[in-house]
ModelCIF file with pLDDT and N, C-alpha, C, O atoms, coordinates in Angstrom:
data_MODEL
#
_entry.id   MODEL 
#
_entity.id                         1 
_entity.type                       polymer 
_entity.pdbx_number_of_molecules   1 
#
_entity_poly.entity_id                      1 
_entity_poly.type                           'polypeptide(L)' 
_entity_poly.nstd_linkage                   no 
_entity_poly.nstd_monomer                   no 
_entity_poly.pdbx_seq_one_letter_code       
;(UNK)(UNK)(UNK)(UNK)(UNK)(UNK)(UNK)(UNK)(UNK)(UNK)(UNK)(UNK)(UNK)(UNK)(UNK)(UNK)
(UNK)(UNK)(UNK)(UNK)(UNK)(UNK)(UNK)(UNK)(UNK)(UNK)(UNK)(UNK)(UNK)(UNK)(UNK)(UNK)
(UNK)(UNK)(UNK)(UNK)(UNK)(UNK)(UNK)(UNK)(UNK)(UNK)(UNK)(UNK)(UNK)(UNK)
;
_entity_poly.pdbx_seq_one_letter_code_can   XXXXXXXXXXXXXXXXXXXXXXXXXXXXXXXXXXXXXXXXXXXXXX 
_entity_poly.pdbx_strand_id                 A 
#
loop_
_entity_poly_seq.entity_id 
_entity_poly_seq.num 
_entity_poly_seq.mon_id 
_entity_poly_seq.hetero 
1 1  UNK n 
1 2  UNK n 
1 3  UNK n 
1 4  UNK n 
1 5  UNK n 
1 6  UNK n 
1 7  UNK n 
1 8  UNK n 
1 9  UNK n 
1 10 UNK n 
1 11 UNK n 
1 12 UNK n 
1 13 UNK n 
1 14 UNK n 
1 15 UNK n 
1 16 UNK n 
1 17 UNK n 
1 18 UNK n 
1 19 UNK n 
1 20 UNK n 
1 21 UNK n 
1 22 UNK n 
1 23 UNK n 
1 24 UNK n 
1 25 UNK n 
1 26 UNK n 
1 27 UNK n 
1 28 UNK n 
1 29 UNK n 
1 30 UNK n 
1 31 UNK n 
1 32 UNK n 
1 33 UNK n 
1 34 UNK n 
1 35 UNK n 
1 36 UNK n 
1 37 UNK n 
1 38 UNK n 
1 39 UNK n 
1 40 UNK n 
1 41 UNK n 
1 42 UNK n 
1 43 UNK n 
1 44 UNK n 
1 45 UNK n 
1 46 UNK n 
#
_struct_asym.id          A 
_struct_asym.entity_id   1 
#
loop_
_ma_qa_metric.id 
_ma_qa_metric.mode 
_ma_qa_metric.name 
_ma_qa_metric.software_group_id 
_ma_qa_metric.type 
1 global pLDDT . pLDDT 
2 local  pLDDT . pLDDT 
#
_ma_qa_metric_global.metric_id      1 
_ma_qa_metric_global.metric_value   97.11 
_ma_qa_metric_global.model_id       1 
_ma_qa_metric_global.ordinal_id     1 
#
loop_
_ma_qa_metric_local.label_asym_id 
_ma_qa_metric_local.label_comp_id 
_ma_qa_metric_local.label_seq_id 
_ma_qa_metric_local.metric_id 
_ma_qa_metric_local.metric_value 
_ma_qa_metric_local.model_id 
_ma_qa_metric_local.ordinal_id 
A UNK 1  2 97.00 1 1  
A UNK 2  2 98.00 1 2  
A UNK 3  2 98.00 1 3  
A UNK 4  2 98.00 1 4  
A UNK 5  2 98.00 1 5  
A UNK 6  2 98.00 1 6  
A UNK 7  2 98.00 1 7  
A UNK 8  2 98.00 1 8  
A UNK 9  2 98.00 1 9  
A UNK 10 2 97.00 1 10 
A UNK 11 2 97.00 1 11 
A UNK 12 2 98.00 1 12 
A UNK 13 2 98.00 1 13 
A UNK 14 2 98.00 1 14 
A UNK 15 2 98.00 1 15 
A UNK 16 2 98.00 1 16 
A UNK 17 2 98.00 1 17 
A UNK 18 2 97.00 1 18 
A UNK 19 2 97.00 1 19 
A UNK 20 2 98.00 1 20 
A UNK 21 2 96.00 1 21 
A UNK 22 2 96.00 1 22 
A UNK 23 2 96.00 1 23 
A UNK 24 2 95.00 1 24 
A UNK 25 2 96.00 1 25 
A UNK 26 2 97.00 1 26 
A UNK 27 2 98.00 1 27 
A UNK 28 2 98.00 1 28 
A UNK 29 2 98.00 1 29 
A UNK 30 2 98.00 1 30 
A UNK 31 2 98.00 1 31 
A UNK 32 2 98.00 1 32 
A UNK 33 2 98.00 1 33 
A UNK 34 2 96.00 1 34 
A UNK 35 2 88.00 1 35 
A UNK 36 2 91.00 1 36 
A UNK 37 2 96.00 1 37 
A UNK 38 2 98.00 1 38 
A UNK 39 2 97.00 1 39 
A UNK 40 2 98.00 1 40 
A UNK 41 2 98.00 1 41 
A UNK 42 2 98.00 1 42 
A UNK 43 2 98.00 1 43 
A UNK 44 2 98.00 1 44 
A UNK 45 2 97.00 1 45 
A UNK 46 2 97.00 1 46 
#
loop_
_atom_site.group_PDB 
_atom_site.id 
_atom_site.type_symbol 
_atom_site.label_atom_id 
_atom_site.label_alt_id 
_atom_site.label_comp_id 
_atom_site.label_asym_id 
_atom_site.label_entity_id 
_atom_site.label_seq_id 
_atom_site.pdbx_PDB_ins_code 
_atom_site.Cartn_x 
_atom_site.Cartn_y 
_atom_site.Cartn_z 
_atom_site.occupancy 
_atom_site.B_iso_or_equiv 
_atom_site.pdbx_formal_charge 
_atom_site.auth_seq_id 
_atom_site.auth_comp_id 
_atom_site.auth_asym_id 
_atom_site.auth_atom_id 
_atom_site.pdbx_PDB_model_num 
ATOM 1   N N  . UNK A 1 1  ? -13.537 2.294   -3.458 1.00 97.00 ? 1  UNK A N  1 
ATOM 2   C CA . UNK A 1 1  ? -12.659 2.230   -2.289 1.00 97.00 ? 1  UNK A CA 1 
ATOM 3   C C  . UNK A 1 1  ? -11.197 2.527   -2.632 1.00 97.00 ? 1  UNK A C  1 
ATOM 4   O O  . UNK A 1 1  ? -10.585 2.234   -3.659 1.00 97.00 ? 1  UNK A O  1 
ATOM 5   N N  . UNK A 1 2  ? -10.914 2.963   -1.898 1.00 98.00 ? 2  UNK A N  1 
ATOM 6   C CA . UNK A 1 2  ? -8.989  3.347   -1.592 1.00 98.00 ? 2  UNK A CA 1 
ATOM 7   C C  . UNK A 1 2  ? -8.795  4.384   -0.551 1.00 98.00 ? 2  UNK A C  1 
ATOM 8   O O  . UNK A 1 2  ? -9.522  5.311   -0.195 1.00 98.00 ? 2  UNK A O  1 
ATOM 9   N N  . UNK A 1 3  ? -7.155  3.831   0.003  1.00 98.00 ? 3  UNK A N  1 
ATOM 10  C CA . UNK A 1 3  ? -7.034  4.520   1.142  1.00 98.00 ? 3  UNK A CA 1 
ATOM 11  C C  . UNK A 1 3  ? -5.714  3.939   1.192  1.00 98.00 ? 3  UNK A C  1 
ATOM 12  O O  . UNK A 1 3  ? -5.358  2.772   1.359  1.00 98.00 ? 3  UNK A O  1 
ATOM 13  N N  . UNK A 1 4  ? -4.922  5.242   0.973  1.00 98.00 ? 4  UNK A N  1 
ATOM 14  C CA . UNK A 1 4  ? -3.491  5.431   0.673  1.00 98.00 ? 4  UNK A CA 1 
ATOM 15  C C  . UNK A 1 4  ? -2.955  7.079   0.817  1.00 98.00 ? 4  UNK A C  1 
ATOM 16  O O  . UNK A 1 4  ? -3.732  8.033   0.795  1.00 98.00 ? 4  UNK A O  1 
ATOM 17  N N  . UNK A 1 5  ? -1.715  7.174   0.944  1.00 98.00 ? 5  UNK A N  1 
ATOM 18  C CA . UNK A 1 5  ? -1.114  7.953   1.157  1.00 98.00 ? 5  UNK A CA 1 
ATOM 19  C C  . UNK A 1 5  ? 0.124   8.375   0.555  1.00 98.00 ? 5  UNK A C  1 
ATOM 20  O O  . UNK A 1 5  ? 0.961   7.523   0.854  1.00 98.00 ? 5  UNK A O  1 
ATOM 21  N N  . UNK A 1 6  ? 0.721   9.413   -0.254 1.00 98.00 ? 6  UNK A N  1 
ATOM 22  C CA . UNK A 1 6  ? 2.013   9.579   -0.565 1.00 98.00 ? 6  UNK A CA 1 
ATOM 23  C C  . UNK A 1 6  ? 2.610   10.881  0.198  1.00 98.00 ? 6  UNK A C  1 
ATOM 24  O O  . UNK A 1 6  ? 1.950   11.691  0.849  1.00 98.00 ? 6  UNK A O  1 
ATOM 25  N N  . UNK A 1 7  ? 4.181   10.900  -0.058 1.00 98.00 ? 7  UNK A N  1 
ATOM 26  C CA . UNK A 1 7  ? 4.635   12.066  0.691  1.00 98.00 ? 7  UNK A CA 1 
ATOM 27  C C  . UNK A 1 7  ? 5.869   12.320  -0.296 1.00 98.00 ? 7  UNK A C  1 
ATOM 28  O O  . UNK A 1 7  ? 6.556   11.344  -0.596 1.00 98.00 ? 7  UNK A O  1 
ATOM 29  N N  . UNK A 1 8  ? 6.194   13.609  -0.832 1.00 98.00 ? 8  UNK A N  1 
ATOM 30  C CA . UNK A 1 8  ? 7.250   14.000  -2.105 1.00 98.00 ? 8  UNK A CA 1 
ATOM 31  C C  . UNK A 1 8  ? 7.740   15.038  -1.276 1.00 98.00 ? 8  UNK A C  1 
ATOM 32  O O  . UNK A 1 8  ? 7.133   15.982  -0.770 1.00 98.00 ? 8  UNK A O  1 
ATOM 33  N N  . UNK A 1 9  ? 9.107   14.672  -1.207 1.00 98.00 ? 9  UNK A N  1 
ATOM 34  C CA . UNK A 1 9  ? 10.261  15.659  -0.772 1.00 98.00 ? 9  UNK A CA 1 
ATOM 35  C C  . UNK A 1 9  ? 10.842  16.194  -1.887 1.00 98.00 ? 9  UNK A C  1 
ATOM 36  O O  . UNK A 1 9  ? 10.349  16.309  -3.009 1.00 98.00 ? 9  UNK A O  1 
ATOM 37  N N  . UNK A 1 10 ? 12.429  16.659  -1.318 1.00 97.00 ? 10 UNK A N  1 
ATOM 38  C CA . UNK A 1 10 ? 13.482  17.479  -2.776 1.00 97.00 ? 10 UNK A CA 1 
ATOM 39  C C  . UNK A 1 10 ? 13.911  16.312  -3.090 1.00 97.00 ? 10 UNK A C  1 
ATOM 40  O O  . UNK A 1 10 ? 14.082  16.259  -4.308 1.00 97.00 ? 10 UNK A O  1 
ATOM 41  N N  . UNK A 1 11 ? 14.192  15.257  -2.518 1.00 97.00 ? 11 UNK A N  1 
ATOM 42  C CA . UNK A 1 11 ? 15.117  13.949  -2.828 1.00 97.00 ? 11 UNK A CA 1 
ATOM 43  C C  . UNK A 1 11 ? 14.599  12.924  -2.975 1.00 97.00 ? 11 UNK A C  1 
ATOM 44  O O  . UNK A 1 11 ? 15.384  11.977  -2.931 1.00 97.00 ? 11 UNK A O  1 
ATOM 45  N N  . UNK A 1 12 ? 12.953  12.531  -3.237 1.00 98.00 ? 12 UNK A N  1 
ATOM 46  C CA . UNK A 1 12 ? 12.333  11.020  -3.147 1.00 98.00 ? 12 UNK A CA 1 
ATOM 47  C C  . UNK A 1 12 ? 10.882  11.096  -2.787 1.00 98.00 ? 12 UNK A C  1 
ATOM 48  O O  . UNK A 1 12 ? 10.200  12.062  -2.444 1.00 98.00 ? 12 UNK A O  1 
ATOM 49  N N  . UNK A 1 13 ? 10.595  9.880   -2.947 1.00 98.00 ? 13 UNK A N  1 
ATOM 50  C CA . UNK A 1 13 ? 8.743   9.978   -2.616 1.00 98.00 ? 13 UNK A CA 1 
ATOM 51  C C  . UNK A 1 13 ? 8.408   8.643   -2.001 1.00 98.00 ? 13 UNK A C  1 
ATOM 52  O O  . UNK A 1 13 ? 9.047   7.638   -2.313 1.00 98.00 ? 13 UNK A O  1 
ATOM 53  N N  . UNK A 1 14 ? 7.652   8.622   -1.338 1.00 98.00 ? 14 UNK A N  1 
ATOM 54  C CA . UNK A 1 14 ? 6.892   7.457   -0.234 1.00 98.00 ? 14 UNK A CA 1 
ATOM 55  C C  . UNK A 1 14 ? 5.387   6.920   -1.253 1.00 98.00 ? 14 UNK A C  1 
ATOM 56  O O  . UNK A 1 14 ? 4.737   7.596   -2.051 1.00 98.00 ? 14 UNK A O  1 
ATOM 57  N N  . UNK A 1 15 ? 5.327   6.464   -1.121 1.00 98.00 ? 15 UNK A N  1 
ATOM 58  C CA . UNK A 1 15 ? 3.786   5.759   -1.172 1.00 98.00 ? 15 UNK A CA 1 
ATOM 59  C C  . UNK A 1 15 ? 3.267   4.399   -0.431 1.00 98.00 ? 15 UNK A C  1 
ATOM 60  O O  . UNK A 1 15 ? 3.748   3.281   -0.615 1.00 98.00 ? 15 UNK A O  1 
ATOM 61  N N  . UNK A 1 16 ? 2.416   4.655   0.258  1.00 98.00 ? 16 UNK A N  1 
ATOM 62  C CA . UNK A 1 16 ? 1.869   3.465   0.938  1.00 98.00 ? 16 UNK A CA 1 
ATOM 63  C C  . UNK A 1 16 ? 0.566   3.062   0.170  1.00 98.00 ? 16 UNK A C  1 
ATOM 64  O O  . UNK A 1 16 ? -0.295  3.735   0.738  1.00 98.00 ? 16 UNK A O  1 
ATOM 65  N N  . UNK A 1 17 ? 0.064   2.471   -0.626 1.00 98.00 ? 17 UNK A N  1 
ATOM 66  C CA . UNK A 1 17 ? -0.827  2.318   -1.551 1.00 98.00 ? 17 UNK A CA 1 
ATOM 67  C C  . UNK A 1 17 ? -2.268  1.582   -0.752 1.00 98.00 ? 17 UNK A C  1 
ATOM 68  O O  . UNK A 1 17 ? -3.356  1.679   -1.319 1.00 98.00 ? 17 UNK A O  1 
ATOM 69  N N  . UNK A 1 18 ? -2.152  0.872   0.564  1.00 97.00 ? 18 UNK A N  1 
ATOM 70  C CA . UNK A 1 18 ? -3.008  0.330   1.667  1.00 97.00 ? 18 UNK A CA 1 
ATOM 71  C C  . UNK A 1 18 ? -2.591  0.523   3.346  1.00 97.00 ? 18 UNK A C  1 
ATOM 72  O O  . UNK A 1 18 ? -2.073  -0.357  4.034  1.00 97.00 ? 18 UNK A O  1 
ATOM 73  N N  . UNK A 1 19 ? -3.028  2.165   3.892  1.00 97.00 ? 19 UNK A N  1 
ATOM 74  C CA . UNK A 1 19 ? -2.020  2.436   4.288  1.00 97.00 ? 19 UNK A CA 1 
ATOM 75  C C  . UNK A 1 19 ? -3.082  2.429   5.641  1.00 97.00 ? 19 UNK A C  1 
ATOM 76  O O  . UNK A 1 19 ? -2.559  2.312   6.749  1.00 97.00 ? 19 UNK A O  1 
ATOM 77  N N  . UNK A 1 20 ? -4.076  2.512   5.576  1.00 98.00 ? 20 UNK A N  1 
ATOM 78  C CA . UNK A 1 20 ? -5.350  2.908   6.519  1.00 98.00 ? 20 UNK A CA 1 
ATOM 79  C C  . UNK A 1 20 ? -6.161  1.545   7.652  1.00 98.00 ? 20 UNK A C  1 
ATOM 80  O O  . UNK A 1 20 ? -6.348  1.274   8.838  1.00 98.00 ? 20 UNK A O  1 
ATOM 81  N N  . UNK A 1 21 ? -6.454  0.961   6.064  1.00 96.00 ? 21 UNK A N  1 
ATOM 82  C CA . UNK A 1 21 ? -7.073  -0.392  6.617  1.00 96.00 ? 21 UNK A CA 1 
ATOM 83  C C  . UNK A 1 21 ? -6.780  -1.797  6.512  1.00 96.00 ? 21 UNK A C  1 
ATOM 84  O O  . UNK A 1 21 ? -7.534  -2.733  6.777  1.00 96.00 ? 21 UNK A O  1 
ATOM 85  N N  . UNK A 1 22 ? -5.061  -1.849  5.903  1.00 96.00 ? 22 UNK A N  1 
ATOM 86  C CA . UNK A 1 22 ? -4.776  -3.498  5.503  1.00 96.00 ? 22 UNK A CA 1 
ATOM 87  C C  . UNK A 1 22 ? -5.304  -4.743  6.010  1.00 96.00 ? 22 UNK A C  1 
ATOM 88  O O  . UNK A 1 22 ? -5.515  -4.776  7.223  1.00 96.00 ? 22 UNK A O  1 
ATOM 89  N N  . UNK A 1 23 ? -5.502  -5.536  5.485  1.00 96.00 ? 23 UNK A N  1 
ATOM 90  C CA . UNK A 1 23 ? -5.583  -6.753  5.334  1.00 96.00 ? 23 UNK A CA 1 
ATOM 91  C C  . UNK A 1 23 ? -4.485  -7.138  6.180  1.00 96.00 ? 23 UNK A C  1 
ATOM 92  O O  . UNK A 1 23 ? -3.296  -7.137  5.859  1.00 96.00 ? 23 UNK A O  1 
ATOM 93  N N  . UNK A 1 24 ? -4.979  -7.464  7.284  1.00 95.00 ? 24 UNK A N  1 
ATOM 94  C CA . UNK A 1 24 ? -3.791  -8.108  8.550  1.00 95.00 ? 24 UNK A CA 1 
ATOM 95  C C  . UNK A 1 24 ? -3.474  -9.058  8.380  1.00 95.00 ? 24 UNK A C  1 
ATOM 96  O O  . UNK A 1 24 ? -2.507  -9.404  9.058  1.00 95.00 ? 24 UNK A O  1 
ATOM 97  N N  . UNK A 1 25 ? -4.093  -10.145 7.335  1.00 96.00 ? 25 UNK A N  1 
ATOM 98  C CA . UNK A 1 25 ? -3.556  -11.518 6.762  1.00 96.00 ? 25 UNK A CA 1 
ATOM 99  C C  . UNK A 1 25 ? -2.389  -11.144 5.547  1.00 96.00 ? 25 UNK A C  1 
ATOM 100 O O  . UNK A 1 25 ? -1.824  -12.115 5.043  1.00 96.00 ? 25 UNK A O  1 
ATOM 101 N N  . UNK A 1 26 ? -2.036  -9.863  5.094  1.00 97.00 ? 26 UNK A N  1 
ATOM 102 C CA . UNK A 1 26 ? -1.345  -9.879  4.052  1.00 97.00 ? 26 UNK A CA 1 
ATOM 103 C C  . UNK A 1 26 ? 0.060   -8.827  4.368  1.00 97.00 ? 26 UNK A C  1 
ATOM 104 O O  . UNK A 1 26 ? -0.008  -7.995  5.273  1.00 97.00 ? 26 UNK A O  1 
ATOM 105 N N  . UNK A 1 27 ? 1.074   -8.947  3.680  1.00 98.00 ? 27 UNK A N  1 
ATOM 106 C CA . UNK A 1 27 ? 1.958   -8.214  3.866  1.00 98.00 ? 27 UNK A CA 1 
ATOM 107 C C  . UNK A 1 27 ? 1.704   -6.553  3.464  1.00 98.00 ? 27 UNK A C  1 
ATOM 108 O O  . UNK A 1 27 ? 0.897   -6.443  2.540  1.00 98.00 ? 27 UNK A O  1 
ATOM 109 N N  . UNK A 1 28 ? 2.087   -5.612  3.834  1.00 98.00 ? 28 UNK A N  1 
ATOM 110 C CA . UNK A 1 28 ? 2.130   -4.244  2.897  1.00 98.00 ? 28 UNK A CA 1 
ATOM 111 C C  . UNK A 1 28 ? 3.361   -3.496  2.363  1.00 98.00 ? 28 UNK A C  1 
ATOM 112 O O  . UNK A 1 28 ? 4.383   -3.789  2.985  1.00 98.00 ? 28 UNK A O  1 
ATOM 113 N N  . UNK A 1 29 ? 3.479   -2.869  1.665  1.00 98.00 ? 29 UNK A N  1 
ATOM 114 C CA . UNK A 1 29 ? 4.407   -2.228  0.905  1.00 98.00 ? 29 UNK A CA 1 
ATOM 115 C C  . UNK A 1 29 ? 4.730   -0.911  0.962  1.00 98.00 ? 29 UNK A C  1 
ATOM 116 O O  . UNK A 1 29 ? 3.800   -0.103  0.969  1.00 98.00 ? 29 UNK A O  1 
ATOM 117 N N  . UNK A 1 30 ? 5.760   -0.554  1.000  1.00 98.00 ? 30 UNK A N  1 
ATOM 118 C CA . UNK A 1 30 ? 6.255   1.482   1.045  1.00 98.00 ? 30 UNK A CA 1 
ATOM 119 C C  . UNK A 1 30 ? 6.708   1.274   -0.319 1.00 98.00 ? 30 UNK A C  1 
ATOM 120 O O  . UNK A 1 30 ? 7.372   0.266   -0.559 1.00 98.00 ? 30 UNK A O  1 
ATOM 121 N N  . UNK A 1 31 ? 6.452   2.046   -1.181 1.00 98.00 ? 31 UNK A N  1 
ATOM 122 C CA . UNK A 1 31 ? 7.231   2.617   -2.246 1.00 98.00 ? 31 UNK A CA 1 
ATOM 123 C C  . UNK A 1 31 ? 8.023   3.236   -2.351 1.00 98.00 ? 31 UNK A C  1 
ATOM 124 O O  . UNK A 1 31 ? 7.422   4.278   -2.092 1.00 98.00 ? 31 UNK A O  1 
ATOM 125 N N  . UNK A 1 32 ? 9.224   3.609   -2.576 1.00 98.00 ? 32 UNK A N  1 
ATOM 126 C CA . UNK A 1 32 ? 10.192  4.280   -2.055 1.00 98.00 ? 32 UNK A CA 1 
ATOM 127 C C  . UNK A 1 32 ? 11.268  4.750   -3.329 1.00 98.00 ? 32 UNK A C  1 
ATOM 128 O O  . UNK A 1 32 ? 12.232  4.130   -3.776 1.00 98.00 ? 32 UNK A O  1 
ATOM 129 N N  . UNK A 1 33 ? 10.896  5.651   -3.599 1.00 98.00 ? 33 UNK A N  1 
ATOM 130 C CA . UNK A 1 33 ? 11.915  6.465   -4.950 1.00 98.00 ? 33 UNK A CA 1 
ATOM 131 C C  . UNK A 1 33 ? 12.175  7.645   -4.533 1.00 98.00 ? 33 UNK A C  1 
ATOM 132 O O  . UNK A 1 33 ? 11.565  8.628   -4.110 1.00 98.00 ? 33 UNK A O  1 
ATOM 133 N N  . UNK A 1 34 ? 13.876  7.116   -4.883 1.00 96.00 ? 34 UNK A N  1 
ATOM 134 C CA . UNK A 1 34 ? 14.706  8.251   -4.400 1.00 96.00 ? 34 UNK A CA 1 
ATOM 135 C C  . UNK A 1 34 ? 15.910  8.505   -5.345 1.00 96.00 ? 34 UNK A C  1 
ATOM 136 O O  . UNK A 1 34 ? 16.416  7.533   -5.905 1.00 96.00 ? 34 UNK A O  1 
ATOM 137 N N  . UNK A 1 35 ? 16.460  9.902   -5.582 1.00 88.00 ? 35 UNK A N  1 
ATOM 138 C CA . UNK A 1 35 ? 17.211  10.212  -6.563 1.00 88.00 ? 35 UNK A CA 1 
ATOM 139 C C  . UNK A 1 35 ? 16.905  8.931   -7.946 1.00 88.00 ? 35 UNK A C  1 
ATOM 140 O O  . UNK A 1 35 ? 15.809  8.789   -8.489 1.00 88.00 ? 35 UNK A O  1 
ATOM 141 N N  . UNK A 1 36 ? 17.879  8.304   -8.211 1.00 91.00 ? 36 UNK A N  1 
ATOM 142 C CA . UNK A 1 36 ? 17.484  7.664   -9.598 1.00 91.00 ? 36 UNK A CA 1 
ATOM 143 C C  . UNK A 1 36 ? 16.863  5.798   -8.949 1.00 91.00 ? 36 UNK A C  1 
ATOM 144 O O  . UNK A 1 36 ? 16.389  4.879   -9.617 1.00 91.00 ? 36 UNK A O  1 
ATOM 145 N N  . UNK A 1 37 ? 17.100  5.862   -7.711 1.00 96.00 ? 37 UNK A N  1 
ATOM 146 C CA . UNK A 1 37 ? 16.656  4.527   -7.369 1.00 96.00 ? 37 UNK A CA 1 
ATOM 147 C C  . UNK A 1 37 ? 15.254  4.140   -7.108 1.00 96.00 ? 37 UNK A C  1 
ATOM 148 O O  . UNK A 1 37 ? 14.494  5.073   -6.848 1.00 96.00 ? 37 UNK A O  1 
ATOM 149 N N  . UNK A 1 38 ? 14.770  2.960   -7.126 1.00 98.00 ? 38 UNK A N  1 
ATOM 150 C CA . UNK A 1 38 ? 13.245  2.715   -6.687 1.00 98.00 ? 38 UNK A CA 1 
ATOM 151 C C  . UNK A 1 38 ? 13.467  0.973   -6.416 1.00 98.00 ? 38 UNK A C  1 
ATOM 152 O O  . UNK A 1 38 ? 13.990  0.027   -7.005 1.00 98.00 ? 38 UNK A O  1 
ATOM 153 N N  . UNK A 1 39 ? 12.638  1.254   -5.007 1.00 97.00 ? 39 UNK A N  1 
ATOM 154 C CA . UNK A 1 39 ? 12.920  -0.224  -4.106 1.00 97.00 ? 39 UNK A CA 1 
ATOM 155 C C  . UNK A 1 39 ? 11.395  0.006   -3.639 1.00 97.00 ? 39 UNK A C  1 
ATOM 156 O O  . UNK A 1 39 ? 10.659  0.986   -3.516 1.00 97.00 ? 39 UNK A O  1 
ATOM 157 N N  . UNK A 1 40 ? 11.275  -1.533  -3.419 1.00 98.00 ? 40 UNK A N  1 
ATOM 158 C CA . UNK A 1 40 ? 9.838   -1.764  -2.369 1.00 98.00 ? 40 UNK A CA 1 
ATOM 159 C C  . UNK A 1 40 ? 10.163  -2.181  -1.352 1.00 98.00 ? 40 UNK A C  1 
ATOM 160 O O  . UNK A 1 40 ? 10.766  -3.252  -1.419 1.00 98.00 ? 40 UNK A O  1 
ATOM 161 N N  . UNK A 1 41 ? 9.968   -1.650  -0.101 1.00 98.00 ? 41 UNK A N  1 
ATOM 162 C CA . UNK A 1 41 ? 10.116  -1.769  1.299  1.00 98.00 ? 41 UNK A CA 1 
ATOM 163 C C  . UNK A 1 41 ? 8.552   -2.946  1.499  1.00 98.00 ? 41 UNK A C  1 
ATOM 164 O O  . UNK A 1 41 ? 7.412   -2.579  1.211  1.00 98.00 ? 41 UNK A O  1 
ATOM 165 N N  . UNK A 1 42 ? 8.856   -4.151  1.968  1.00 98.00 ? 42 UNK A N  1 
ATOM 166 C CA . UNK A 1 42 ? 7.320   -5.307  2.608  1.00 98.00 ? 42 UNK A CA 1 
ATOM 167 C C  . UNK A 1 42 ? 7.976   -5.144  3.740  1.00 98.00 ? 42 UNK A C  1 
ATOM 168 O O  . UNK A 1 42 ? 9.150   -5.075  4.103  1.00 98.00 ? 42 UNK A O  1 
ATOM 169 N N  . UNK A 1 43 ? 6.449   -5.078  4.417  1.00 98.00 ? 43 UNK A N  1 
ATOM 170 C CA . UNK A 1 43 ? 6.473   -4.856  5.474  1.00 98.00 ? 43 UNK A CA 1 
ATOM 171 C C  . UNK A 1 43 ? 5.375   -6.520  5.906  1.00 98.00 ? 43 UNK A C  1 
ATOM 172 O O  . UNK A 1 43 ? 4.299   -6.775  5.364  1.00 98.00 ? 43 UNK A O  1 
ATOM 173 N N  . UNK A 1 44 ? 5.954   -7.259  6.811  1.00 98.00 ? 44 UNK A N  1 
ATOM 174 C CA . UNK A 1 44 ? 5.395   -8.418  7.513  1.00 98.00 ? 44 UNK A CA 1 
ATOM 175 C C  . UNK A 1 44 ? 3.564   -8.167  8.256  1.00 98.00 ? 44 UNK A C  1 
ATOM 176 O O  . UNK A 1 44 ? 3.182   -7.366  9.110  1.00 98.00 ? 44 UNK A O  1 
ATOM 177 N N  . UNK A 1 45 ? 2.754   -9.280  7.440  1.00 97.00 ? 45 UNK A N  1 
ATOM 178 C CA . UNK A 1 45 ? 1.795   -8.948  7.996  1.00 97.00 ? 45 UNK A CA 1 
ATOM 179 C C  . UNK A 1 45 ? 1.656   -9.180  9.274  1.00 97.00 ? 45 UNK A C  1 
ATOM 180 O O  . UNK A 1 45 ? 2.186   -10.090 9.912  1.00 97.00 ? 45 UNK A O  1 
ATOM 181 N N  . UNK A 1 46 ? 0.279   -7.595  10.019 1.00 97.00 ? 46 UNK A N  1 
ATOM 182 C CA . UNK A 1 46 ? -0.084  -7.760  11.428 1.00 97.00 ? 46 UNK A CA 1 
ATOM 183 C C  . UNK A 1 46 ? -0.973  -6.818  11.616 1.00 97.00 ? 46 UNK A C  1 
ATOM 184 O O  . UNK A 1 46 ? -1.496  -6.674  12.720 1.00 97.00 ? 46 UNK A O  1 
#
């Protein structure tokens, strides 16, 4: 099983690593790297 998604521009990249079918009891995450930075975007479960 897996079911995820990424997206790569000129400037950064996305990844949603549970992007299809989450777990509505749990929070989810964007990955988010851009130029030299990298942050995790949580997103509130629902």
């Amino acid at each position: 099983r897996v079911h995820t998604y990424e997206v790569r521009g000129t400037r950064g990249r996305l990844l949603l690593p549970t992007s299809f079918v989450p777990d509505p009891t749990q929070p989810t995450t964007i990955h988010y790297w851009h130029d030299d930075s990298y942050e995790v975007i949580e997103i509130d479960p629902v």
